[in-house]
C-alpha atoms as a PDB file:
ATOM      1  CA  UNK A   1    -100.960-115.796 -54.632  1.00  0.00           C
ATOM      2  CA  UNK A   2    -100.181-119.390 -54.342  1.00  0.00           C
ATOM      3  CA  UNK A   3     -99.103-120.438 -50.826  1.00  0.00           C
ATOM      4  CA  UNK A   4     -94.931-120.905 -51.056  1.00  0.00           C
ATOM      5  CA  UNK A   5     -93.183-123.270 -48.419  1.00  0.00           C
ATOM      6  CA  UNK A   6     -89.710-121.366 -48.725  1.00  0.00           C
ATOM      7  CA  UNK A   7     -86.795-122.896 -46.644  1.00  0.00           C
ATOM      8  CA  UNK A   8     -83.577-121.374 -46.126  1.00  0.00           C
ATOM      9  CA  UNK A   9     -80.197-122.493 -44.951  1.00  0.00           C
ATOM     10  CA  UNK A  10     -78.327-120.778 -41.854  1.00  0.00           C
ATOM     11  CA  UNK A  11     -74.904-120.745 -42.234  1.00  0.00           C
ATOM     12  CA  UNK A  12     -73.503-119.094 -45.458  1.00  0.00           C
ATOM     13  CA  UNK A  13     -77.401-118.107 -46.931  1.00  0.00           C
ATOM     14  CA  UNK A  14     -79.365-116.658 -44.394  1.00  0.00           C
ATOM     15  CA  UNK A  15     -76.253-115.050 -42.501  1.00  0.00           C
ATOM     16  CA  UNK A  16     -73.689-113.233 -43.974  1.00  0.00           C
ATOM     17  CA  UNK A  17     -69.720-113.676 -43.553  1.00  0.00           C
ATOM     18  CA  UNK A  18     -70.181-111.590 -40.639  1.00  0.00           C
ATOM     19  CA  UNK A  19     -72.722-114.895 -39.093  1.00  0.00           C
ATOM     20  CA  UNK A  20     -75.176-111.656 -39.196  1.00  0.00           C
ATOM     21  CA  UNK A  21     -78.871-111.625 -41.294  1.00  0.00           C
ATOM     22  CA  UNK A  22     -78.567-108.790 -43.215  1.00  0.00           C
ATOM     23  CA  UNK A  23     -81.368-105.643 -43.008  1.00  0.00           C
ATOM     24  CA  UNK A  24     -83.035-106.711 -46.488  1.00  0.00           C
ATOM     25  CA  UNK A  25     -83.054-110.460 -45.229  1.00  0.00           C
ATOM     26  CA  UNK A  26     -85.133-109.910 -42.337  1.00  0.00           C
ATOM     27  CA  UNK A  27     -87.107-107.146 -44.253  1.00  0.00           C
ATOM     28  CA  UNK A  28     -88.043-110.396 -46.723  1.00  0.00           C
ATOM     29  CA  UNK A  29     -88.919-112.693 -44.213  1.00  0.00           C
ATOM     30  CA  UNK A  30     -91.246-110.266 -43.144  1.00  0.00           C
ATOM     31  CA  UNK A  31     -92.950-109.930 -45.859  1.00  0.00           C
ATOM     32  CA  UNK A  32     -93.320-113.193 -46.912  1.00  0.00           C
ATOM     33  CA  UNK A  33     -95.103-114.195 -43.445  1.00  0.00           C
ATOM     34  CA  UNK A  34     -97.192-111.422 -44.198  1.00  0.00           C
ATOM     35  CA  UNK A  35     -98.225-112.496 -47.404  1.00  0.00           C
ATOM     36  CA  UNK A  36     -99.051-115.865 -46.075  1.00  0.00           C
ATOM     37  CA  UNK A  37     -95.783-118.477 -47.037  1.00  0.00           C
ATOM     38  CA  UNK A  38     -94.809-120.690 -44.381  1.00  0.00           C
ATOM     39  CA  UNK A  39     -91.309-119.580 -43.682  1.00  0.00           C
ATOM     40  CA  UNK A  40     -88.940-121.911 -42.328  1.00  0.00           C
ATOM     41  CA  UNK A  41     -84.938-122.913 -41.592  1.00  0.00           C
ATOM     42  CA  UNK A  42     -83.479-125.844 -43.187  1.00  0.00           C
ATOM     43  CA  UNK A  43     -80.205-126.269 -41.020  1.00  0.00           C
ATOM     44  CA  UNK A  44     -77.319-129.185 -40.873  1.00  0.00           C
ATOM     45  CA  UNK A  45     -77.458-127.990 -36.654  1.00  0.00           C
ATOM     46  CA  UNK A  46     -79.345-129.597 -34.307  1.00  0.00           C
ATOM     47  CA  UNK A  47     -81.735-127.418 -32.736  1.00  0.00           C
ATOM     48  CA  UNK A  48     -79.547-126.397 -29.949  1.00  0.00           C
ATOM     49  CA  UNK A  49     -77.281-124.853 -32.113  1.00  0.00           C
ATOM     50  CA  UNK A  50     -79.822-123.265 -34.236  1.00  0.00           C
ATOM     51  CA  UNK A  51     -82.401-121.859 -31.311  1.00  0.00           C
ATOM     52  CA  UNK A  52     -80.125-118.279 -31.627  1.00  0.00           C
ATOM     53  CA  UNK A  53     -80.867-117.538 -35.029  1.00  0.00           C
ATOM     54  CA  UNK A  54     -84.155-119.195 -34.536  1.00  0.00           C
ATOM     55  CA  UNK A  55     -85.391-116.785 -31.897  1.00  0.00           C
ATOM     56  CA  UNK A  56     -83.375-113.835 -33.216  1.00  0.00           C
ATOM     57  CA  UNK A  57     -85.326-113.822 -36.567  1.00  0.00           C
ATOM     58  CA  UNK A  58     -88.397-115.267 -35.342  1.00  0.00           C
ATOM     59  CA  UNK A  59     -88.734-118.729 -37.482  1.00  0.00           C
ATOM     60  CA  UNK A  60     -91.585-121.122 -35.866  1.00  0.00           C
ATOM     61  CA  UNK A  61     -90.664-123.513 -38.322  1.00  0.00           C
ATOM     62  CA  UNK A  62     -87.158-125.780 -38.968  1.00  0.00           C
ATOM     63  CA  UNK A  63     -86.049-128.665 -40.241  1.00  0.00           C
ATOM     64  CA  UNK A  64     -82.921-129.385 -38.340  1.00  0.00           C
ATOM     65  CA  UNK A  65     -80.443-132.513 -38.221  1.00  0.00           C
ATOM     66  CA  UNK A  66     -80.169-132.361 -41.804  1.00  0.00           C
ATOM     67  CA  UNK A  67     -83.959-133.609 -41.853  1.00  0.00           C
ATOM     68  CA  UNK A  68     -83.863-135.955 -38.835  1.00  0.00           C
ATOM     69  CA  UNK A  69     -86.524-133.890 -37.296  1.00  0.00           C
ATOM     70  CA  UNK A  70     -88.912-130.925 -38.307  1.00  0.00           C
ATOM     71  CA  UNK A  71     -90.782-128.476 -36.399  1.00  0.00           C
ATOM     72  CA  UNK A  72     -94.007-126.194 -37.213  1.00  0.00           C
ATOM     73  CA  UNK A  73     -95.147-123.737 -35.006  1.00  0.00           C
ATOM     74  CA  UNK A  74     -92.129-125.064 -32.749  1.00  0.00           C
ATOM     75  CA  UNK A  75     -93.972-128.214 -32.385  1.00  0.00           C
ATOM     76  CA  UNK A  76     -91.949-131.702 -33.515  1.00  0.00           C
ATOM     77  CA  UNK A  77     -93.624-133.301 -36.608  1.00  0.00           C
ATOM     78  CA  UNK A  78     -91.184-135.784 -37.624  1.00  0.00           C
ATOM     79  CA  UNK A  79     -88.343-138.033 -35.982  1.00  0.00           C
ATOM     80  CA  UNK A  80     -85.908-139.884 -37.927  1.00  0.00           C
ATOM     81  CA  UNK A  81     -83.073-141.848 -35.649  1.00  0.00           C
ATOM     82  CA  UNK A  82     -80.074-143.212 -36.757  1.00  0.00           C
ATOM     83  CA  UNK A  83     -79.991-146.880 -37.088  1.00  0.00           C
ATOM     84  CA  UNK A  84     -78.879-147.816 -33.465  1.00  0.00           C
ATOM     85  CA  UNK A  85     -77.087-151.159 -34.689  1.00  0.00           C
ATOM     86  CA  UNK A  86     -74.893-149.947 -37.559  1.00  0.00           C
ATOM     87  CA  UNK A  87     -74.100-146.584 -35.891  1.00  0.00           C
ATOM     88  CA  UNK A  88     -72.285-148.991 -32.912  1.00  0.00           C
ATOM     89  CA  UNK A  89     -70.283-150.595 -35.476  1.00  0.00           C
ATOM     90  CA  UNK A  90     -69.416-147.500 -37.277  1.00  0.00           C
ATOM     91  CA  UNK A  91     -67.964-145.907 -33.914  1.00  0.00           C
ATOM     92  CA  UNK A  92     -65.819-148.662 -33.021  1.00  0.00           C
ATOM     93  CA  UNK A  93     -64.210-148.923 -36.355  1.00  0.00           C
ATOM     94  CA  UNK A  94     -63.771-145.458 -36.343  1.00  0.00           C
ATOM     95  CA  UNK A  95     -62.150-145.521 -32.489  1.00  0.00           C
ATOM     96  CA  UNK A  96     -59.894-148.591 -34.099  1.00  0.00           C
ATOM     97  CA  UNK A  97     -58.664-145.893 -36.436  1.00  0.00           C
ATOM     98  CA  UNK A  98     -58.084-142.763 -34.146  1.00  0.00           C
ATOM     99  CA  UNK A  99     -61.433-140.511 -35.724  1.00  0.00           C
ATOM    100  CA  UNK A 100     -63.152-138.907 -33.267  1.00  0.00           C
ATOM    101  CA  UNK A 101     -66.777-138.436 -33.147  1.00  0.00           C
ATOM    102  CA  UNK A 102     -69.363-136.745 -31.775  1.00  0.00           C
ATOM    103  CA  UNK A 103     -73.164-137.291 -31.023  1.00  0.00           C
ATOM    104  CA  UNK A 104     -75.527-134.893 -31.601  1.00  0.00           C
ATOM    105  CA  UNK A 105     -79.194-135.320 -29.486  1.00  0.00           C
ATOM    106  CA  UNK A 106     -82.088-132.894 -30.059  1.00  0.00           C
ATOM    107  CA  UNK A 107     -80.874-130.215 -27.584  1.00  0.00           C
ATOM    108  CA  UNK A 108     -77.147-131.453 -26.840  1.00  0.00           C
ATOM    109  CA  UNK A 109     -74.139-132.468 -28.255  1.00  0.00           C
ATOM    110  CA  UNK A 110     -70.950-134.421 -27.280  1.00  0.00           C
ATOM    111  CA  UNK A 111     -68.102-135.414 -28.587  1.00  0.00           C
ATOM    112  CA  UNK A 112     -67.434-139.531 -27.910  1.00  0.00           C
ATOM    113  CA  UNK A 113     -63.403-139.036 -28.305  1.00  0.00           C
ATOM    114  CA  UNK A 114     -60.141-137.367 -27.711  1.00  0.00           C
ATOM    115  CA  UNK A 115     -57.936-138.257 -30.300  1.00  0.00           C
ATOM    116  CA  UNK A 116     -57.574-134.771 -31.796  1.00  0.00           C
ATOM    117  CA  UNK A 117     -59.173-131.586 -30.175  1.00  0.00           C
ATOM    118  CA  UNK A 118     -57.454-129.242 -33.054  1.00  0.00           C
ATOM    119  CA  UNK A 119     -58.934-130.922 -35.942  1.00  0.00           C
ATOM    120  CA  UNK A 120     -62.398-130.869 -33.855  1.00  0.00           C
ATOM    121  CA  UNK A 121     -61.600-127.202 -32.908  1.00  0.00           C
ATOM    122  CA  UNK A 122     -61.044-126.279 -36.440  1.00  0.00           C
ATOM    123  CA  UNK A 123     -64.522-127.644 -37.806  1.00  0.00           C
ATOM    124  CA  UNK A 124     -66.593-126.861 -34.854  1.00  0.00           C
ATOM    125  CA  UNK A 125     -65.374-122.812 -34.977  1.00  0.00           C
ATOM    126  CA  UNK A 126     -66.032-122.779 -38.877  1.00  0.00           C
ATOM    127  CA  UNK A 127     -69.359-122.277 -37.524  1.00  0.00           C
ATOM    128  CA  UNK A 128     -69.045-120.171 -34.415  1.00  0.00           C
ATOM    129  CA  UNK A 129     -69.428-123.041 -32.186  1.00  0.00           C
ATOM    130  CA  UNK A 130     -66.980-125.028 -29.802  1.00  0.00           C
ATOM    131  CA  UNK A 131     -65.600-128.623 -29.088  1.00  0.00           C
ATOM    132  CA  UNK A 132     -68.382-130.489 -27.907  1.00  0.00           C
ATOM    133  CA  UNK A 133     -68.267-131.353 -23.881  1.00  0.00           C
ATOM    134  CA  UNK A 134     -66.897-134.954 -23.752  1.00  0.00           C
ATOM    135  CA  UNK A 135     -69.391-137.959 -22.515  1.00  0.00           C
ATOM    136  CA  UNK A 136     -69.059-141.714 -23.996  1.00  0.00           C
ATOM    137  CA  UNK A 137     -72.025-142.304 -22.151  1.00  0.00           C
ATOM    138  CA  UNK A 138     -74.329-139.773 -24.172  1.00  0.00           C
ATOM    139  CA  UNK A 139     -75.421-142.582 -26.704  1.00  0.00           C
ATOM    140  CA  UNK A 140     -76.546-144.836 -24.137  1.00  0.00           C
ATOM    141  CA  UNK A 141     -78.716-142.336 -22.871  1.00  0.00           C
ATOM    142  CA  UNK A 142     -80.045-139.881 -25.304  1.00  0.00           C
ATOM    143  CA  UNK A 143     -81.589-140.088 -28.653  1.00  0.00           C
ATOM    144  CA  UNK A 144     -79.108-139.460 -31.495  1.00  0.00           C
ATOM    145  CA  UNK A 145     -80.821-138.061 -34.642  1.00  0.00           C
ATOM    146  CA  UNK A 146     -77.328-137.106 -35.890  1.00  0.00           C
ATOM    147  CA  UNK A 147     -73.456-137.896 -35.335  1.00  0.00           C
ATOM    148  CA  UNK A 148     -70.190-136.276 -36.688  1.00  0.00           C
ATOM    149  CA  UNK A 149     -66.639-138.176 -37.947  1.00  0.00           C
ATOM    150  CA  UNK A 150     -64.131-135.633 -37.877  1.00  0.00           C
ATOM    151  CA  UNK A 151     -62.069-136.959 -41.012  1.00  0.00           C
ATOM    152  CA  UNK A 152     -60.819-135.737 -44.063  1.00  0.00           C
ATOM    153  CA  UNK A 153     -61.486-136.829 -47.541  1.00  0.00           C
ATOM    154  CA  UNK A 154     -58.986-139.483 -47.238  1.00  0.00           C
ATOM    155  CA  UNK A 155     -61.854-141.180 -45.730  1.00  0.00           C
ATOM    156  CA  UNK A 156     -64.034-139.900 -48.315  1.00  0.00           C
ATOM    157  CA  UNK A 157     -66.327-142.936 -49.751  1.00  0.00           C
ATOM    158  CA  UNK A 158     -64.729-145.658 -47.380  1.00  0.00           C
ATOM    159  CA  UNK A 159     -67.986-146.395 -45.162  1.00  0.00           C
ATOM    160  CA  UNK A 160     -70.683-146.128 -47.619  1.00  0.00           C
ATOM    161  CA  UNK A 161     -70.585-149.358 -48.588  1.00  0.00           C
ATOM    162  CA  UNK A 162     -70.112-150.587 -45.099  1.00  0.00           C
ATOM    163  CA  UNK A 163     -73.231-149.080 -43.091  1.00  0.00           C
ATOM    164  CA  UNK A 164     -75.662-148.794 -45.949  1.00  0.00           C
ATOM    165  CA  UNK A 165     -78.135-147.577 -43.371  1.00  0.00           C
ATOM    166  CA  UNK A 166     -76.203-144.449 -43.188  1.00  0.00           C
ATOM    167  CA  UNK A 167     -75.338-141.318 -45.116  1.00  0.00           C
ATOM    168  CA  UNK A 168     -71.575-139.585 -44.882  1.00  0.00           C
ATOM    169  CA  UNK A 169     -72.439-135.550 -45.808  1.00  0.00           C
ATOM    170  CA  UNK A 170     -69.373-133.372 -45.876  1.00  0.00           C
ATOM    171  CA  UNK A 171     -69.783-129.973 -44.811  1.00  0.00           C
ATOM    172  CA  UNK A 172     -66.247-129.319 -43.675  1.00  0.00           C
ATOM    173  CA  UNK A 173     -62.878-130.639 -44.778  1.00  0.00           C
ATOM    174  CA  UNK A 174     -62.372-132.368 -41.815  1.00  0.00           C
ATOM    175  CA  UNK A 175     -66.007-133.301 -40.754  1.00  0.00           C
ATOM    176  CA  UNK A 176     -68.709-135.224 -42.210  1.00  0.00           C
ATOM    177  CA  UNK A 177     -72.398-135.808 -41.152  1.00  0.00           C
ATOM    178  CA  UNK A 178     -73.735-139.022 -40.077  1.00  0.00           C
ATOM    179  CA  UNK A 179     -77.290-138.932 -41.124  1.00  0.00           C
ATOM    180  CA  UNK A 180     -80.652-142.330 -41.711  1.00  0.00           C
ATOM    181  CA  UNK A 181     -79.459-143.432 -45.418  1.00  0.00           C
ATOM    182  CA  UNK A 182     -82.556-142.441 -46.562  1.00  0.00           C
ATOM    183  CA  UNK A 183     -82.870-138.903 -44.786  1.00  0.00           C
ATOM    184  CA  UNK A 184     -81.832-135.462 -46.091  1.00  0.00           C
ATOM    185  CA  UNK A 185     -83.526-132.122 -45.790  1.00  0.00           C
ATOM    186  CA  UNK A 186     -84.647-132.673 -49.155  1.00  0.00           C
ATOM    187  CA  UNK A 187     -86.837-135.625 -47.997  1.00  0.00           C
ATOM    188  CA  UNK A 188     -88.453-134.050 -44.451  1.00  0.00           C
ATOM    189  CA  UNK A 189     -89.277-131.008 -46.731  1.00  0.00           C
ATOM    190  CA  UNK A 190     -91.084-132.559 -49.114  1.00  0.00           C
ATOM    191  CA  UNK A 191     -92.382-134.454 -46.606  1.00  0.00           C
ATOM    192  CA  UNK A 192     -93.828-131.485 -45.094  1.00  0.00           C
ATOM    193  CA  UNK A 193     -94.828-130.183 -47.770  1.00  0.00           C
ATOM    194  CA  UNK A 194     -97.014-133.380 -48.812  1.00  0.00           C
ATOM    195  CA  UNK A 195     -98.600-133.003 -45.157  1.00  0.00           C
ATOM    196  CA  UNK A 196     -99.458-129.754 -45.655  1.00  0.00           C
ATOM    197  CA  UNK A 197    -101.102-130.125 -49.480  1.00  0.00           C
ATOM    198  CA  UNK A 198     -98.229-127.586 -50.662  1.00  0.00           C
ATOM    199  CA  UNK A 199     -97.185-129.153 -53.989  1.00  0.00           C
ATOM    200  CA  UNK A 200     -93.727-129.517 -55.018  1.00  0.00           C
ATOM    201  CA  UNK A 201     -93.652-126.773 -57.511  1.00  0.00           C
ATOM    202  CA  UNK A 202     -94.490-124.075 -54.714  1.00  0.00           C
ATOM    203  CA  UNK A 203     -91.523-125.305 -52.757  1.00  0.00           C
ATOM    204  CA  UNK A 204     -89.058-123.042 -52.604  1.00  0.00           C
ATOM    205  CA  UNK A 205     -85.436-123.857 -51.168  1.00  0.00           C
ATOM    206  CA  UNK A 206     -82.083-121.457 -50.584  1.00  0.00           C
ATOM    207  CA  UNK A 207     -78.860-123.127 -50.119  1.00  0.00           C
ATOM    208  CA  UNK A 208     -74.960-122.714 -50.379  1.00  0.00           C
ATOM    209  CA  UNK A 209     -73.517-126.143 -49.001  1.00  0.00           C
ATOM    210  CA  UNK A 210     -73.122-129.708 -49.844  1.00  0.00           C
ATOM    211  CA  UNK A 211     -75.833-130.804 -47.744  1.00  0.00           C
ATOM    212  CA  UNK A 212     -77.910-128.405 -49.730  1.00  0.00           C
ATOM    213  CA  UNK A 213     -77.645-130.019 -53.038  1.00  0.00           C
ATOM    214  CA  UNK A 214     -80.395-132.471 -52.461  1.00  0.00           C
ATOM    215  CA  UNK A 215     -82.615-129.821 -51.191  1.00  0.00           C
ATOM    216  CA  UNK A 216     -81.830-127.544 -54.154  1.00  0.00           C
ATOM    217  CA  UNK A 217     -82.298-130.494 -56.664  1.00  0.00           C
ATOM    218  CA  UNK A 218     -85.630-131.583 -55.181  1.00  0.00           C
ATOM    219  CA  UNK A 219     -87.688-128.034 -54.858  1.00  0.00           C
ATOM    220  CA  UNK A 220     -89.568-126.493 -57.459  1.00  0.00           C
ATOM    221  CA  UNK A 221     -87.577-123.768 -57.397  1.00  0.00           C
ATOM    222  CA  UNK A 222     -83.517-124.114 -55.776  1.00  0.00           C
ATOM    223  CA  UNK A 223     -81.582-121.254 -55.171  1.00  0.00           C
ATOM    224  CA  UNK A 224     -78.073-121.680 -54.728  1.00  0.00           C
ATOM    225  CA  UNK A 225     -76.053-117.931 -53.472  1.00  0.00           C
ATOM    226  CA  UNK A 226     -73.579-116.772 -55.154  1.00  0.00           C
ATOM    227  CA  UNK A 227     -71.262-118.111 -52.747  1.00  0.00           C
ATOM    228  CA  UNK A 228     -71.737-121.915 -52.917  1.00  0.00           C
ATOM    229  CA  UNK A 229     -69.729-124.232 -55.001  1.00  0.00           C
ATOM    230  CA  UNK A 230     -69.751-124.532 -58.888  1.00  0.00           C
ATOM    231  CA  UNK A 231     -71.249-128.129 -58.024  1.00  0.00           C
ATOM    232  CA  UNK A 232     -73.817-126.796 -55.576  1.00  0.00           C
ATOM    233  CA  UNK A 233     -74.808-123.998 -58.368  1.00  0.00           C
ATOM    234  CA  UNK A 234     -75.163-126.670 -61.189  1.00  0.00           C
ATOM    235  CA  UNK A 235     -77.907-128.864 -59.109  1.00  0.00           C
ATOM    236  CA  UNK A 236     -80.068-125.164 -58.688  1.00  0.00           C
ATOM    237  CA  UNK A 237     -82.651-123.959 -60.445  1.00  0.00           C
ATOM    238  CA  UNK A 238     -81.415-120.466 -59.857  1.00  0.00           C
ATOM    239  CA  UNK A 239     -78.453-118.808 -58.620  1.00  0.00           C
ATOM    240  CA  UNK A 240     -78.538-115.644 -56.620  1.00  0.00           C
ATOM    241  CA  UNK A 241     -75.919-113.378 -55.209  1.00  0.00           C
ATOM    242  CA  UNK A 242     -74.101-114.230 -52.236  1.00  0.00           C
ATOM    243  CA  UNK A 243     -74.806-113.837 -48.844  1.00  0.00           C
ATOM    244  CA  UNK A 244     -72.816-110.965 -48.628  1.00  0.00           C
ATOM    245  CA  UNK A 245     -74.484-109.346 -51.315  1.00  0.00           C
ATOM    246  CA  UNK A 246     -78.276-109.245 -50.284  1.00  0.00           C
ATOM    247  CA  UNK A 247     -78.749-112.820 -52.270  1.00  0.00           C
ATOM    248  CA  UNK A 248     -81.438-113.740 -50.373  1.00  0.00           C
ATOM    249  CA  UNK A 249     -83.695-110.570 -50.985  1.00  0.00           C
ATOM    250  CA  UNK A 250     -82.725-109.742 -54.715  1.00  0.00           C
ATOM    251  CA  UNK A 251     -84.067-113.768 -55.139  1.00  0.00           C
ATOM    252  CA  UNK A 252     -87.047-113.435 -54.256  1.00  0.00           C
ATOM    253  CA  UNK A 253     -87.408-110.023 -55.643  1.00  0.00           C
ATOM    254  CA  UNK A 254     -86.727-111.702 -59.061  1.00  0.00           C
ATOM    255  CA  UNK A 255     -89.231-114.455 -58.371  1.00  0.00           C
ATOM    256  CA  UNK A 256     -91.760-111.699 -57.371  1.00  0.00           C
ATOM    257  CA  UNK A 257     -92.484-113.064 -53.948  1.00  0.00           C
ATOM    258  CA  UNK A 258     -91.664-109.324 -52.192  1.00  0.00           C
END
């Protein structure tokens, strides 16, 4: 068989509602190291936040940052930094209107703002985690592959035109990603997979969110769960069960990998 480069979301396609893996999903994982396919996690968290689920189901490889950097056998491949310049300007205009923000280095995170610690609350628990520690300093002094503005989609489209060396990704109603313009997990993955003489058509990608759609449009093969949004379903090539459901396994069953 044809050696796969299969990447999976965390949060709401490798974990369940429960922010568990399910039996059959770690059974398939196993199985498809076993048969050869390089096996990694294709995450919107840094690597911080991801090195739980990382270590609890045993991935070597990730692309995390929404592709600002990527791993294989946990060592770092590829760096992509938010412009410096453009991310200064997008702060203050953000402090000038009362959005917080947050900064988000390889292994740390914190938040650059106090305006509203509910609204960060709300998005930061949405996936288990917390209000990041507060530090203005932390840009000055660490490398920033990734940032969040914590605004709603009253915002939505306002700095695109502004800081075209940037990317605005919503993945919660209240938060967006601040990615490189030109970086997405779609992009470091086929990236990797270029390095690594895997062609496009044996990459394989799972998804549920909006910063999956790229991913899922870009692979040979996208699988959207069940759970994702009718828009994230229309970009895949396939659309599973959800995550709840054993989506993951009964995939790849389908596409005879296990």
């Amino acid at each position: 068989m044809t050696r796969k480069l299969i990447a999976f979301d965390i949060d709401g396609t490798l974990l369940n509602s429960q922010k568990e893996a399910l039996p059959n999903t770690k059974k398939a994982l196993e199985i498809l190291r076993n048969n050869g396919h390089l096996v990694m996690v294709a995450t919107g968290r840094s690597r911080f936040l991801a090195q739980p689920i990382l270590k609890k189901l045993n991935f070597q490889n990730y692309v995390v940052c929404n592709g600002s950097a990527a791993f294989l056998d946990h060592k770092q491949v590829y760096k992509h930094l938010l412009d410096e310049s453009q991310l200064t300007d997008l702060i203050a205009e953000l402090d000038e209107l009362k959005v917080d923000t947050a900064f988000i280095g390889m292994d740390a995170m914190r938040r650059h703002s106090n305006f509203s610690i509910p609204i960060m609350d709300e998005a930061m628990r949405s996936f288990g985690s917390h209000v990041p520690e507060f530090d203005p300093d932390f840009k000055k002094q660490q490398e920033v592959y990734q940032a969040l503005a914590f605004y709603d989609a009253g915002y939505e489209g306002y700095f695109d035109e502004k800081y075209p060396a940037l990317r605005f990704i919503r993945w919660h109603e209240k938060c967006v990603d601040v990615i490189p313009e030109n970086g997405s997990k779609a992009a470091t993955i086929l990236h990797l997979g270029k390095t690594l003489g895997i062609e496009k058509e044996d990459i394989i990608t799972f998804g549920d969110g909006q910063n999956d759609k790229e991913m899922l449009a870009a692979a040979g093969i996208g699988v959207a769960m069940g759970n994702a949004n009718e828009d994230v379903k229309d970009v895949a090539s396939m659309v599973t069960v959800s995550n709840d459901e054993d989506g993951i396994f009964k995939a790849l069953k389908e596409l005879a990998l296990i």
